[in-house]
N, C-alpha and C. Protein backbone atom coordinates (compact mmCIF):
# COMPACT_ATOMS: atom_id res chain seq x y z
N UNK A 1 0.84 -1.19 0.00
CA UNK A 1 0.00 0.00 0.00
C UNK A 1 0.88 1.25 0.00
N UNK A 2 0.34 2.21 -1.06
CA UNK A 2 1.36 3.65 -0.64
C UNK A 2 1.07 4.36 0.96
N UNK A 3 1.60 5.15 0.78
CA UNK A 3 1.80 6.24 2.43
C UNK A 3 0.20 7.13 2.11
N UNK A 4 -0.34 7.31 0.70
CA UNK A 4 -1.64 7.91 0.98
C UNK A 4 -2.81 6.74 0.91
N UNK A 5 -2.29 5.85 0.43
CA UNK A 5 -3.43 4.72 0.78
C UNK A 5 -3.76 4.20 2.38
N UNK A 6 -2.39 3.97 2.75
CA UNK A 6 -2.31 3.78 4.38
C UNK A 6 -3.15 4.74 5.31
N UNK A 7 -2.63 5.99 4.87
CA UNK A 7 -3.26 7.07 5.70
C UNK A 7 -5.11 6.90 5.63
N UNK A 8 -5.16 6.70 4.50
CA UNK A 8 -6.86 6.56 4.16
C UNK A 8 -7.39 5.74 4.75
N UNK A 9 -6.91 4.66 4.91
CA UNK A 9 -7.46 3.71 5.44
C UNK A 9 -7.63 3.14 6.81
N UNK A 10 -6.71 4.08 7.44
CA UNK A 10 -6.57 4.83 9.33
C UNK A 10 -7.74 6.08 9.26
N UNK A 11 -8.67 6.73 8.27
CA UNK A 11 -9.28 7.54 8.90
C UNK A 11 -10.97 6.76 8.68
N UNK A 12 -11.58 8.35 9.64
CA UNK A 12 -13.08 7.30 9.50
C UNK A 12 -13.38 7.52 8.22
N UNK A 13 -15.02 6.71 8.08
CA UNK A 13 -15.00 6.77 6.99
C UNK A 13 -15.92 7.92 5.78
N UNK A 14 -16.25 8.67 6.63
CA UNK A 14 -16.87 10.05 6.39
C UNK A 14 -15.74 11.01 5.77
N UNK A 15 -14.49 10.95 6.41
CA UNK A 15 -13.36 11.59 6.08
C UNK A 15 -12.77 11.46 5.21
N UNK A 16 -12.67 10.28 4.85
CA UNK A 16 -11.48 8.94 3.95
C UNK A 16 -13.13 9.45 2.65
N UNK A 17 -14.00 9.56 2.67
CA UNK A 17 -14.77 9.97 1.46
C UNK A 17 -14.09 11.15 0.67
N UNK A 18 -14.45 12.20 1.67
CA UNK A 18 -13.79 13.51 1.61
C UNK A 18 -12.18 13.73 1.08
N UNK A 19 -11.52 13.08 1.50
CA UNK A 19 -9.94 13.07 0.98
C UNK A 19 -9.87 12.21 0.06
N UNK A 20 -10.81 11.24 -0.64
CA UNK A 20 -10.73 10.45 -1.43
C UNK A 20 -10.88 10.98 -2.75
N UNK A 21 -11.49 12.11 -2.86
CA UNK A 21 -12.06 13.10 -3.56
C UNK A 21 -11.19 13.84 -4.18
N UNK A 22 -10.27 14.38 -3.19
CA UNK A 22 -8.60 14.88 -3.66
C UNK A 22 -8.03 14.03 -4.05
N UNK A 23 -7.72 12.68 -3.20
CA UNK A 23 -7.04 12.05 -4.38
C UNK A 23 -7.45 11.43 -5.67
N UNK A 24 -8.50 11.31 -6.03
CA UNK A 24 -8.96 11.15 -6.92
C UNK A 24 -8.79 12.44 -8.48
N UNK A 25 -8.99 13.03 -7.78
CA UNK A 25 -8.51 14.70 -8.82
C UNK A 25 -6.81 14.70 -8.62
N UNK A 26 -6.23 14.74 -7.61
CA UNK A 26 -4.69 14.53 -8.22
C UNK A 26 -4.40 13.65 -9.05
N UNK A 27 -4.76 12.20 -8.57
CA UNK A 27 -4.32 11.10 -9.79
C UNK A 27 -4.91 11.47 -11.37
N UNK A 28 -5.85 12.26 -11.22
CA UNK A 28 -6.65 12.49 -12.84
C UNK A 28 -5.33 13.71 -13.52
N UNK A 29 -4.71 14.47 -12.44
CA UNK A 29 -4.40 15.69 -12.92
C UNK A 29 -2.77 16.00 -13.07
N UNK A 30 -2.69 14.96 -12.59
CA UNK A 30 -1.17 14.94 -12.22
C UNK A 30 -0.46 14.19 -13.20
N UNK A 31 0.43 14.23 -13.91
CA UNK A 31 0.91 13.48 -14.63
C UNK A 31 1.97 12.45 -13.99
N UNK A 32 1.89 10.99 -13.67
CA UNK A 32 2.66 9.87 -13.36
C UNK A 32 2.59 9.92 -12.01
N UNK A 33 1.48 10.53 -11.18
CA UNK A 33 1.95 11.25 -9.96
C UNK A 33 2.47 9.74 -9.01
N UNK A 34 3.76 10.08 -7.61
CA UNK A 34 3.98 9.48 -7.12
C UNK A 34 3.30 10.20 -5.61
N UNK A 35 2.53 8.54 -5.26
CA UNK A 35 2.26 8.33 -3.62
C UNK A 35 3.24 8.38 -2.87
N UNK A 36 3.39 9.52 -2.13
CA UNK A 36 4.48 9.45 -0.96
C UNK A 36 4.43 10.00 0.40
N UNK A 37 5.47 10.46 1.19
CA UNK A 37 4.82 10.95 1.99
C UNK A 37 6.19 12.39 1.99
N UNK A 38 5.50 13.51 2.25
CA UNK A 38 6.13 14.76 2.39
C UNK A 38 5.87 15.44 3.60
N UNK A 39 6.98 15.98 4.40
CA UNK A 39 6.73 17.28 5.51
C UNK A 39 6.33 16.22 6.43
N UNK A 40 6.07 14.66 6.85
CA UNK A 40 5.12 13.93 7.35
C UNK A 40 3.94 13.47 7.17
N UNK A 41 3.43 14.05 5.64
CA UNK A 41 1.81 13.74 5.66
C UNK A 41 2.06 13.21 4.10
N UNK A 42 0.54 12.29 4.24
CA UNK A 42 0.90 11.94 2.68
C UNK A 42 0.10 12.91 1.56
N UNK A 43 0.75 12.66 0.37
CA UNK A 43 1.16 13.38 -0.27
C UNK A 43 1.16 13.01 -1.88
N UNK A 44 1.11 13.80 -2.51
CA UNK A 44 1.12 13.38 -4.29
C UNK A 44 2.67 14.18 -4.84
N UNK A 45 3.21 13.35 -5.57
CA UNK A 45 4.53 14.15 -5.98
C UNK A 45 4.50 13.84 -7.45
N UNK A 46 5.40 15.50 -8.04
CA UNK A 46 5.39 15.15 -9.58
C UNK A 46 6.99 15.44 -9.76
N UNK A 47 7.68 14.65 -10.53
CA UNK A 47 9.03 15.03 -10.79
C UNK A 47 10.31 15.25 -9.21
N UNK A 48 9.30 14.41 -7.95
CA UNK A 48 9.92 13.90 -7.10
C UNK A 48 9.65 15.41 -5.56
N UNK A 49 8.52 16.41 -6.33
CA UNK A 49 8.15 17.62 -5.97
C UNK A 49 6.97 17.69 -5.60
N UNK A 50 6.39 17.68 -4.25
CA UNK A 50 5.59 17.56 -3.76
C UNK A 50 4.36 18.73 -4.25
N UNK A 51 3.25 18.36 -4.60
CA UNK A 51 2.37 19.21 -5.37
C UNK A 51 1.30 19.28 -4.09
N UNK A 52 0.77 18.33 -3.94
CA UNK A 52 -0.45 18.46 -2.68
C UNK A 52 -0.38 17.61 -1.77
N UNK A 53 -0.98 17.41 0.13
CA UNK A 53 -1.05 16.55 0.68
C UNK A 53 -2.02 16.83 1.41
N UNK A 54 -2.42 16.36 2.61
CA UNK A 54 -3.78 16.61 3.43
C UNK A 54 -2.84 15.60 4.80
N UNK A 55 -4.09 16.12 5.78
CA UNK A 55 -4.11 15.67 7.00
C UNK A 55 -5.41 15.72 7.72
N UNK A 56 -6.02 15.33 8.51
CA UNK A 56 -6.98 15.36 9.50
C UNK A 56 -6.92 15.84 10.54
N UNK A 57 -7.35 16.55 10.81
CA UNK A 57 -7.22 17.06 12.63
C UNK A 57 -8.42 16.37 13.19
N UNK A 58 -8.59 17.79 14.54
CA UNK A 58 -9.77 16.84 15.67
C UNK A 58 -11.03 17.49 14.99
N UNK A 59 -11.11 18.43 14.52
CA UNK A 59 -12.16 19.42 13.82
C UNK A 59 -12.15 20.14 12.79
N UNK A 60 -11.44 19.31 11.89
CA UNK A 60 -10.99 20.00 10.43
C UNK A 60 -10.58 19.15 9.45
N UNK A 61 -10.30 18.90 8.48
CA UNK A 61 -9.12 18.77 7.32
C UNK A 61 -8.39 19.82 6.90
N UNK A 62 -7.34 19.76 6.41
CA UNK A 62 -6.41 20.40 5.80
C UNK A 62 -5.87 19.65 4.61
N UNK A 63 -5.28 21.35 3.26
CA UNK A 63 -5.08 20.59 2.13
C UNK A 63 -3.73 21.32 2.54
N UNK A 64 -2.72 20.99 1.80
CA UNK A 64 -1.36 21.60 2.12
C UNK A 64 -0.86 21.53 0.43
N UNK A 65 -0.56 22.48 0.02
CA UNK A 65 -0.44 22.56 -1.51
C UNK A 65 1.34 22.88 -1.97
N UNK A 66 2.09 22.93 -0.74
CA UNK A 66 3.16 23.32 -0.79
C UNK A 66 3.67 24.67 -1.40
N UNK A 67 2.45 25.69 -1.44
CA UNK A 67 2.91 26.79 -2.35
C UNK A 67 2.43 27.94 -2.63
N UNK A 68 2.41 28.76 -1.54
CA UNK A 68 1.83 29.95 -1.40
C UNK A 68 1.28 30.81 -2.35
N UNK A 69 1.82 30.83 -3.67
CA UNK A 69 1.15 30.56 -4.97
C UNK A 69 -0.12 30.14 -5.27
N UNK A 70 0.04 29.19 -4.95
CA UNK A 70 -1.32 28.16 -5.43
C UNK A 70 -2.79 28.64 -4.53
N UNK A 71 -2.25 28.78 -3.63
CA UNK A 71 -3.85 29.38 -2.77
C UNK A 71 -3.67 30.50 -2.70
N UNK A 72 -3.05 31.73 -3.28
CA UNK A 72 -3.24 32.89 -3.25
C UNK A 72 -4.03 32.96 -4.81
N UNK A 73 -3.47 32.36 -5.57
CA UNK A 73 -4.49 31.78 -7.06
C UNK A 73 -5.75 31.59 -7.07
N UNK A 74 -6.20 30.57 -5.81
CA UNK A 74 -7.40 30.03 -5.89
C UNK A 74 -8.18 30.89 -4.21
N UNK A 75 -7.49 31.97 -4.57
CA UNK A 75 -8.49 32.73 -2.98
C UNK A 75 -9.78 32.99 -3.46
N UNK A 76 -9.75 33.52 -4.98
CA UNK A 76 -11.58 33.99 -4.79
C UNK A 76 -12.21 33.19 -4.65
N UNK A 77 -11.91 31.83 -4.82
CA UNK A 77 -12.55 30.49 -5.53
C UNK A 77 -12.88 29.73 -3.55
N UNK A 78 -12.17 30.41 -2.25
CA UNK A 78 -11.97 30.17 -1.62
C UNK A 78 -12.59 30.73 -0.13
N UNK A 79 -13.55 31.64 -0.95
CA UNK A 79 -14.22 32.26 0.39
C UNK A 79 -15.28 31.82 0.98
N UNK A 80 -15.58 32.15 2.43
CA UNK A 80 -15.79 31.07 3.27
C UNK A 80 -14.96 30.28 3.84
N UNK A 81 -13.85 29.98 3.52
CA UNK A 81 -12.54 28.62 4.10
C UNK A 81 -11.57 29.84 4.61
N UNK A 82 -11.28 28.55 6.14
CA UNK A 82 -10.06 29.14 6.15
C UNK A 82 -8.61 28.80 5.89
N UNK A 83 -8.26 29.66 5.41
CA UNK A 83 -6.99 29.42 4.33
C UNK A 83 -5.73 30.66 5.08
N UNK A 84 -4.86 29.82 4.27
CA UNK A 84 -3.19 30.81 5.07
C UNK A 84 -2.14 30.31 3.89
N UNK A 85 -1.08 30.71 3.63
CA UNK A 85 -0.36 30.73 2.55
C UNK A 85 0.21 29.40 1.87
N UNK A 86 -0.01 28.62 3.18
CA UNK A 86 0.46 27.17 2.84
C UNK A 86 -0.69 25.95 3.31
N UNK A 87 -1.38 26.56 3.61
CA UNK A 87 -3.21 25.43 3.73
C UNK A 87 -4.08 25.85 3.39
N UNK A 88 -4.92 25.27 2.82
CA UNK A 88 -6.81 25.81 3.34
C UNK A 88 -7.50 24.79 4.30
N UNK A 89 -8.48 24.99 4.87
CA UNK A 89 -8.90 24.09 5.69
C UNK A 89 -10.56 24.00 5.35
N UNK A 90 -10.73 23.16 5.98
CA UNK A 90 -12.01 22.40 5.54
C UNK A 90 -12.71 21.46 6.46
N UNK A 91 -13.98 21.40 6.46
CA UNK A 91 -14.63 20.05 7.04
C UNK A 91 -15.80 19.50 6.07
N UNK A 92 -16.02 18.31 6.33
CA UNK A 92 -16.92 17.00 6.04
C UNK A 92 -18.06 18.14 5.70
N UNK A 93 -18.72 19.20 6.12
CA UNK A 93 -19.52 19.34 5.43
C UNK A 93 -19.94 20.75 4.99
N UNK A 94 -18.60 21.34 4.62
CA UNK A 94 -17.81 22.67 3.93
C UNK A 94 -16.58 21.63 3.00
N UNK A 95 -16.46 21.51 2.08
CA UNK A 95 -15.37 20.55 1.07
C UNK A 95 -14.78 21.96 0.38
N UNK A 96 -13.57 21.37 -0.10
CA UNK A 96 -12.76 22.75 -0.88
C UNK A 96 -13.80 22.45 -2.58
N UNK A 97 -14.56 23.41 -2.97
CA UNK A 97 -15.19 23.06 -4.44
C UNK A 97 -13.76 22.67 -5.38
N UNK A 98 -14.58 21.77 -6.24
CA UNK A 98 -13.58 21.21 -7.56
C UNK A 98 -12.63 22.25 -8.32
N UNK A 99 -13.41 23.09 -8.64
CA UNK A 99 -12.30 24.09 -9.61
C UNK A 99 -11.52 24.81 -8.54
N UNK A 100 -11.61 25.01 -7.04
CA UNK A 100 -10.31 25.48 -6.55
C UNK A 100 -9.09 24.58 -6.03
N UNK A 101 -10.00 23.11 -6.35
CA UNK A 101 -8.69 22.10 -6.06
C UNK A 101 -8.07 21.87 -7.61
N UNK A 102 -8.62 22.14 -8.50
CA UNK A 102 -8.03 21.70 -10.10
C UNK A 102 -7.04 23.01 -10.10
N UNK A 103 -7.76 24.52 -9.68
CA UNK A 103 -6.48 25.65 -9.75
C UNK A 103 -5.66 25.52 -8.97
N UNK A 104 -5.71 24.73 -7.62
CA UNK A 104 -4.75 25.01 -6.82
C UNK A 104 -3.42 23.77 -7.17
N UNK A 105 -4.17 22.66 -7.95
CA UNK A 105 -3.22 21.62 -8.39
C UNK A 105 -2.40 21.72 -9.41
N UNK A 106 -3.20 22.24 -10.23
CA UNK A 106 -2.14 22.80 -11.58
C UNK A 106 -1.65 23.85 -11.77
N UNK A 107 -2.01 25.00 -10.31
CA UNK A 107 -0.95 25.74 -10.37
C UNK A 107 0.78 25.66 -9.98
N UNK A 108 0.32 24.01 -9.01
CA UNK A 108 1.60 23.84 -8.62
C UNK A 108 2.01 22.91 -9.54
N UNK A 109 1.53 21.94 -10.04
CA UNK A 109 2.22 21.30 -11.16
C UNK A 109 3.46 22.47 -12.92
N UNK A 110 2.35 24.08 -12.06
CA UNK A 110 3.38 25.01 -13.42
C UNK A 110 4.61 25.41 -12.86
N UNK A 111 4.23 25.76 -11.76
CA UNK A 111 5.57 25.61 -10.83
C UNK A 111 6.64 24.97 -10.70
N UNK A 112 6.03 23.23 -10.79
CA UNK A 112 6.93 22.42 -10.29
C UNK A 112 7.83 22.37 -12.27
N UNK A 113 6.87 22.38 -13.51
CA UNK A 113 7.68 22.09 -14.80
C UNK A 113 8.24 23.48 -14.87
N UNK A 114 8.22 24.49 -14.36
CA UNK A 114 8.86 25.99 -14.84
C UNK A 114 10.39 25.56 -13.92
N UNK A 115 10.36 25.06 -12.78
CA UNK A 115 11.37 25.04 -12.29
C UNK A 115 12.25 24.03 -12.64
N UNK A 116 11.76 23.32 -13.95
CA UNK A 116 12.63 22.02 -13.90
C UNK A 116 13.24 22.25 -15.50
């Protein structure tokens, strides 16, 4: 099992819906993406460069996009959440909408090919 399959499968299952959702849109969006784990949390990597990961708290989720960029991109797309330069946060029944996880993913995927 990868480090984001593992993780999924340690949360409940209301949650593990919810993050299933992200990973489901990274694997669509990401080109070859690798399951790993980054910073401690798991994580999607492109070109060995961590693009997105998540975690669970006691009263939240969090997306972690690695890139202050990327959610300053997707702020309009983002109101209502609370967000900070390197997360947005979220719960089970507030979700980050689709087109600010597709801008916030492929903004770091331009990132990650501009720098390479």
């Amino acid at each position: 099992m990868s480090p984001v399959e593992t993780y999924l499968a340690n949360t409940q299952p209301a949650e593990r819906a919810a993050l299933e959702r992200i990973c489901k849109l990274a694997r669509q969006l990401i080109p070859e993406p690798e399951e790993a784990r980054s910073y401690g949390m798991p994580a999607f990597k492109y070109r060995g460069k961590p693009v997105v990961g998540f975690l669970v708290w006691t009263t939240f989720m969090s997306l972690y996009p690695f890139s202050s960029d990327a959610v300053t991109r997707a702020g309009s797309l983002l109101d209502g959440f609370e967000f900070s330069k390197g997360t947005v946060r979220f719960t089970l029944e507030k979700t980050i909408p689709e087109d600010a996880l597709k801008l916030i993913i492929n903004a770091r995927l331009a990132e990650i090919t501009a720098a390479s």
